[in-house]
Every structure is written in C-alpha cells, then in structure tokens.
Protein backbone atom coordinates (compact mmCIF):
# COMPACT_ATOMS: atom_id res chain seq x y z
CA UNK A 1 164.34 76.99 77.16
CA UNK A 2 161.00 77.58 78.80
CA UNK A 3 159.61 81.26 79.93
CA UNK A 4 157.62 81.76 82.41
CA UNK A 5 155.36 84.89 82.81
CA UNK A 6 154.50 85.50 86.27
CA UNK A 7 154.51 88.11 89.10
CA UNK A 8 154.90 88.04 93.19
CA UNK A 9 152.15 86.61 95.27
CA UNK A 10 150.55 84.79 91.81
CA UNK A 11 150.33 81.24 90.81
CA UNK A 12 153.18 81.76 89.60
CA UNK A 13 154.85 80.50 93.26
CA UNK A 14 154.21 76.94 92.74
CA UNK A 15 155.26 76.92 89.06
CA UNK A 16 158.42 78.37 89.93
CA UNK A 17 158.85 75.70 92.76
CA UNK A 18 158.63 73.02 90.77
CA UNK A 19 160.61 74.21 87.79
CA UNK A 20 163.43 75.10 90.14
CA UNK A 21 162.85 71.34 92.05
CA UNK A 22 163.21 69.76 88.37
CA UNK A 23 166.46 72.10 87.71
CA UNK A 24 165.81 73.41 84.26
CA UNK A 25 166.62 76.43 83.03
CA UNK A 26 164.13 79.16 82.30
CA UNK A 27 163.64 82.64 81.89
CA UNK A 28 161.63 84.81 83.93
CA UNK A 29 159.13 87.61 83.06
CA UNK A 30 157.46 89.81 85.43
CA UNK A 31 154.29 90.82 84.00
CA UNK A 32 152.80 94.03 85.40
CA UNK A 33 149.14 95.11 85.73
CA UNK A 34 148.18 97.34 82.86
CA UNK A 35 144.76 98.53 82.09
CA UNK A 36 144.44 98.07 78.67
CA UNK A 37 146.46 94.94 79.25
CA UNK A 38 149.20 94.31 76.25
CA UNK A 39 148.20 92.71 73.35
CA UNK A 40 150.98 90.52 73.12
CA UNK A 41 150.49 89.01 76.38
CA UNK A 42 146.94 88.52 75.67
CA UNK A 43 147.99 86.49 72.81
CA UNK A 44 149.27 83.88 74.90
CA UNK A 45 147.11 84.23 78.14
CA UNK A 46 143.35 85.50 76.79
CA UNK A 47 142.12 86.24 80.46
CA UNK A 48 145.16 88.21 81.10
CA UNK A 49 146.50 86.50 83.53
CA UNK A 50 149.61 84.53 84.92
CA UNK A 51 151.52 82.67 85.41
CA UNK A 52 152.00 81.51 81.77
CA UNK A 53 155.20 78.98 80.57
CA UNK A 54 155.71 79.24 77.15
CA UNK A 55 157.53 75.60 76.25
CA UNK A 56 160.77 75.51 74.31
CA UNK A 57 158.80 74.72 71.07
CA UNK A 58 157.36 78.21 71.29
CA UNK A 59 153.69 76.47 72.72
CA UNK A 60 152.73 78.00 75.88
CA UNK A 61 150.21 76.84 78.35
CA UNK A 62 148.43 78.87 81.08
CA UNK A 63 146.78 77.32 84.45
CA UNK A 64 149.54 76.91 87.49
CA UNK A 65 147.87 73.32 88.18
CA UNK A 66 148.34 72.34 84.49
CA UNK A 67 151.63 73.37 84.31
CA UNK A 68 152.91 71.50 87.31
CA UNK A 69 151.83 68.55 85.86
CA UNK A 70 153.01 68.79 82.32
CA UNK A 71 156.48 69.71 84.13
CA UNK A 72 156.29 66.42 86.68
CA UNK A 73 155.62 64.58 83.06
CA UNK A 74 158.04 66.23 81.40
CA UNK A 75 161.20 66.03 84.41
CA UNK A 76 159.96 62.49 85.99
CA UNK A 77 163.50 62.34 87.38
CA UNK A 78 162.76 64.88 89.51
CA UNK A 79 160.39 62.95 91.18
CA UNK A 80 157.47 66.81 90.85
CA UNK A 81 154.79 64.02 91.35
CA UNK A 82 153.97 60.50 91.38
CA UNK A 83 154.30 58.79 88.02
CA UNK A 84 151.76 57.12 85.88
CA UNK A 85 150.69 54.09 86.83
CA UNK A 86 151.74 54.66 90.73
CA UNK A 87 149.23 54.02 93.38
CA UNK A 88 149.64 57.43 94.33
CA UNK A 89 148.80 58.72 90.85
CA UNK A 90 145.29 58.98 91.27
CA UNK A 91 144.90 61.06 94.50
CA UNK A 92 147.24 63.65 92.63
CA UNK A 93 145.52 64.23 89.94
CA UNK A 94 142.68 63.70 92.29
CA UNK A 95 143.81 67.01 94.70
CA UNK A 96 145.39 68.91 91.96
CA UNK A 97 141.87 68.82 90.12
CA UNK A 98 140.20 69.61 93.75
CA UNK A 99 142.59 72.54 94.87
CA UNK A 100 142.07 73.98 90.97
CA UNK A 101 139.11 73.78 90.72
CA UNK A 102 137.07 74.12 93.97
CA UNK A 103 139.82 76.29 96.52
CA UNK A 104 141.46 78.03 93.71
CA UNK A 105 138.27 79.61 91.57
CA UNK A 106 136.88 80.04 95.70
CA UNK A 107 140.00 82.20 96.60
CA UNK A 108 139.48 84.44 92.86
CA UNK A 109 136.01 85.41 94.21
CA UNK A 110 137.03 86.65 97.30
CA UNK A 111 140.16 89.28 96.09
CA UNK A 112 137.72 89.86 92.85
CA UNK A 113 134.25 90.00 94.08
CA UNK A 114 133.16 92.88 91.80
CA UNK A 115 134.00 90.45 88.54
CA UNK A 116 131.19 87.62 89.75
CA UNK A 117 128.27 90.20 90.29
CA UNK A 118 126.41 92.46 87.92
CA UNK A 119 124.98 94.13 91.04
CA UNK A 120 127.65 96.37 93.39
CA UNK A 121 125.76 95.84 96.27
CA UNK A 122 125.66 91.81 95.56
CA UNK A 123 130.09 92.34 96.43
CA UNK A 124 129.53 91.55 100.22
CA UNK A 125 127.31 88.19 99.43
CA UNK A 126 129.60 87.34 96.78
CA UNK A 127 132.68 87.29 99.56
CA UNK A 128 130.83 85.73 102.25
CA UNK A 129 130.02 82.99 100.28
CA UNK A 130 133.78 82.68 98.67
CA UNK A 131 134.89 82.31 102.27
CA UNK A 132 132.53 79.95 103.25
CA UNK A 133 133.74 77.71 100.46
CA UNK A 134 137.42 78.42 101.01
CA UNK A 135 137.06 77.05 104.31
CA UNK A 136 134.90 74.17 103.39
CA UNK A 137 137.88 73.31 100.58
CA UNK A 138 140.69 73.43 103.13
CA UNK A 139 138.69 71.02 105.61
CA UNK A 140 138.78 68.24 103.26
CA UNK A 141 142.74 68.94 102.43
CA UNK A 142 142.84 68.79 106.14
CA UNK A 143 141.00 65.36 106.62
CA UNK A 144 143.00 64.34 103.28
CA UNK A 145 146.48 64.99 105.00
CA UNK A 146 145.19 63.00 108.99
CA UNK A 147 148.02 60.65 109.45
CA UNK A 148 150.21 61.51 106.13
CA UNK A 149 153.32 63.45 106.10
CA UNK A 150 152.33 64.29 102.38
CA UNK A 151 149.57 65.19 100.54
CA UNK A 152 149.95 62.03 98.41
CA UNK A 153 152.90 59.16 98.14
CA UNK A 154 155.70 59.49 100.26
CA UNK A 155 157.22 62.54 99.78
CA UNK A 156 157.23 66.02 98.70
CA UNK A 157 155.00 66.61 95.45
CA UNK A 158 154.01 69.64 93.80
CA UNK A 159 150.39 69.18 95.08
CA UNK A 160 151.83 69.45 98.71
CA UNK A 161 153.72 73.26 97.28
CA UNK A 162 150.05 73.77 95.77
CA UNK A 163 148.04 73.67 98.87
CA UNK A 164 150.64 75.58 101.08
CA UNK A 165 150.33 78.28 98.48
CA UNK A 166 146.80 78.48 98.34
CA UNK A 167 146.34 78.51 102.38
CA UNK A 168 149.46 80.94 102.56
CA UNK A 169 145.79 82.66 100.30
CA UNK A 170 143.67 82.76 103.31
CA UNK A 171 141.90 86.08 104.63
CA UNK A 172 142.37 85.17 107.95
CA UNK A 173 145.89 82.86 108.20
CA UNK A 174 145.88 82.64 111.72
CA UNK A 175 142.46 81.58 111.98
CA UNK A 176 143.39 78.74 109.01
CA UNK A 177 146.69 77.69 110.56
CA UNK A 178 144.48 76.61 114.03
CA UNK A 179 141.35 75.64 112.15
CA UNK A 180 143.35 72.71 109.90
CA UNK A 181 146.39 71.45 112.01
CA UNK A 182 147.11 68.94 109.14
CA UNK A 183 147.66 71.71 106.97
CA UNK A 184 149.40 73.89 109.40
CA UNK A 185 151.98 70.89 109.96
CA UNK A 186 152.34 70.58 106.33
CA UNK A 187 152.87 74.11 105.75
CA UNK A 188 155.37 74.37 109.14
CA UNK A 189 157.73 71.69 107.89
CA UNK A 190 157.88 73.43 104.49
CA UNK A 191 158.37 76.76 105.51
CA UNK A 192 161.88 75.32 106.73
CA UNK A 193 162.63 74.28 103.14
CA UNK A 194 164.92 76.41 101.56
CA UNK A 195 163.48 76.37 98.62
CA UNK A 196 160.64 77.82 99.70
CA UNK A 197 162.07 79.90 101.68
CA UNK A 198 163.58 81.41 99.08
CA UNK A 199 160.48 81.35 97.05
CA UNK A 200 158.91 83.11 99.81
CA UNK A 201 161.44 86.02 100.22
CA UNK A 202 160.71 86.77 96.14
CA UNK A 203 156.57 86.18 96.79
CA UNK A 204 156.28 87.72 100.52
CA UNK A 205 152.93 84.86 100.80
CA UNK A 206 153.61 85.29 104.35
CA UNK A 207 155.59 86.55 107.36
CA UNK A 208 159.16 84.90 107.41
C-alpha cells in the first residue's frame, strides 16, 4: 500500500488528487513542523519536506510533480495523464517540468525569502523578484491554455490539478484570477469538481 506524508496547503494537494482519481488505497501521514525536524522523516525526505509517497516496496520518492507522474505510469487506467507515445505526451511532461521547475521553486522564494539571501535586508528584493517571476510563469500557462479546455489532451490531467494548485499559491488571487482568464476558467470549472472540492475543504487553498 503506498503512504503518503503530507500536510494542508502543501504539495501534497495534487498528490492526493491524483491518487484518489486512480482509486488506490493509501495511508495518510500528517507531518508537522518541528524544529529539529525528526530524523526519521529526514531519512526519507533530506530537505525536510513533503509531500513524500513511500511505494509499496518500501522505496519512497519525494517531489509532488514526480510523483504524479510515476502514479499516471503506474494507474494508466485511470487515465492521471496522457500515455507514452500520445501526441499529448510531450506538452505534459513539457508543463509538468515548467510548473516544477520555473512557478513552483518561484512560489518557495516568496513564502521563504529569508532561505535565498545571506543578507536580511536582501528579503524584500528577494520577494519582489519571486513575484515578478510567478507572474511571468502563469502568463505562459495562460497563453498555453487560449482555446483548450485542458492544459494538455482532452481532458482532465494531473498537470491541469497542478497549475490550479499552484495559482490557488498566488499572493494576490484576485489580481491572478483577472490577470490570466485561461487560468481562471480552468480553475472555475474545477472548483465545481467534487473531488476537489473535497480536497479543498481538507487544504483550505482558497475560499469555498
């Protein structure tokens, strides 16, 4: 059975999503914040952080993006993403890659600004210039989404649960939900799923 490590308003959101959507079992652990943090979680998560799904071999893996595509692999009749080989394949692992890697790292530096400077006063810069990228990011996922009901293929994919989470991330979600109307009609539509409504309730990502 898999295990997943995780606590409200983390990464954790879109893992659960999709291991719900691919109905397998799994246990869930709600990993406080401890300064020192606990050794045995560090074992399986060296920067201390979640979410974390340890596999039913006893393996676990860390990165929410990683995980949602070892579980569309995994549970391809659950239809998480678009299979190998698809057309749509490559903008999925084209977005995921994009969203982990350019919007996610973006959205860290803003909530931790202290951990990217060696200089206190250097906090402010260091946020300015997170949100400046943040809303660079969701721009493209806004041109990416013009005249698609999905992010990629032709329905719901994890990537579409990924982005929704990450903008549900914004400092300023009014401002983001009339800035990127492509997003915002993504996100609208979703927020009706029950699912994610659920999910929601559990996370509190935004107002119900």
């Amino acid at each position: 059975m898999y295990k997943l490590y995780t606590r409200p308003g983390s990464g954790g959101f879109v893992v659960e999503a999709a291991l719900a959507l691919a109905g397998v079992p799994f246990d869930q652990i709600d990993v406080p914040k401890k300064d020192p943090p606990d050794p045995a979680f560090l074992a399986i998560s060296p920067l201390n952080q979640v979410p974390v799904l340890t596999l039913p071999n006893g393996g676990s893996i860390t990165e929410s993006a990683a995980i949602c595509i070892l579980l569309a692999e995994r549970h391809p009749e659950a239809d998480l993403a678009p299979v190998a080989g698809s057309p749509a394949r490559a903008d999925f692992l084209r977005w995921m890659a994009f969203m982990s890697s350019a919007l996610y790292p973006a959205i860290l530096r803003l909530y931790y600004a202290d951990r990217y400077t060696a200089d206190a006063k250097g906090v402010k810069a260091v946020k300015q210039a997170a949100v400046a990228e943040i809303d660079r990011g969701f721009a493209i996922m806004d041109r990416a989404l013009a005249g698609r009901d999905w992010l990629v293929g032709e329905r719901l994919s994890v990537a579409d649960i990924y982005l929704i989470m990450l903008v549900a991330w914004h400092p300023e979600v009014e401002k983001a939900r009339a800035a990127w109307p492509d997003i915002e009609r993504l996100w609208a539509r979703l927020r009706d799923h029950e699912l994610i409504k659920k999910l929601n309730a559990a996370h509190d990502m935004w107002p119900a």
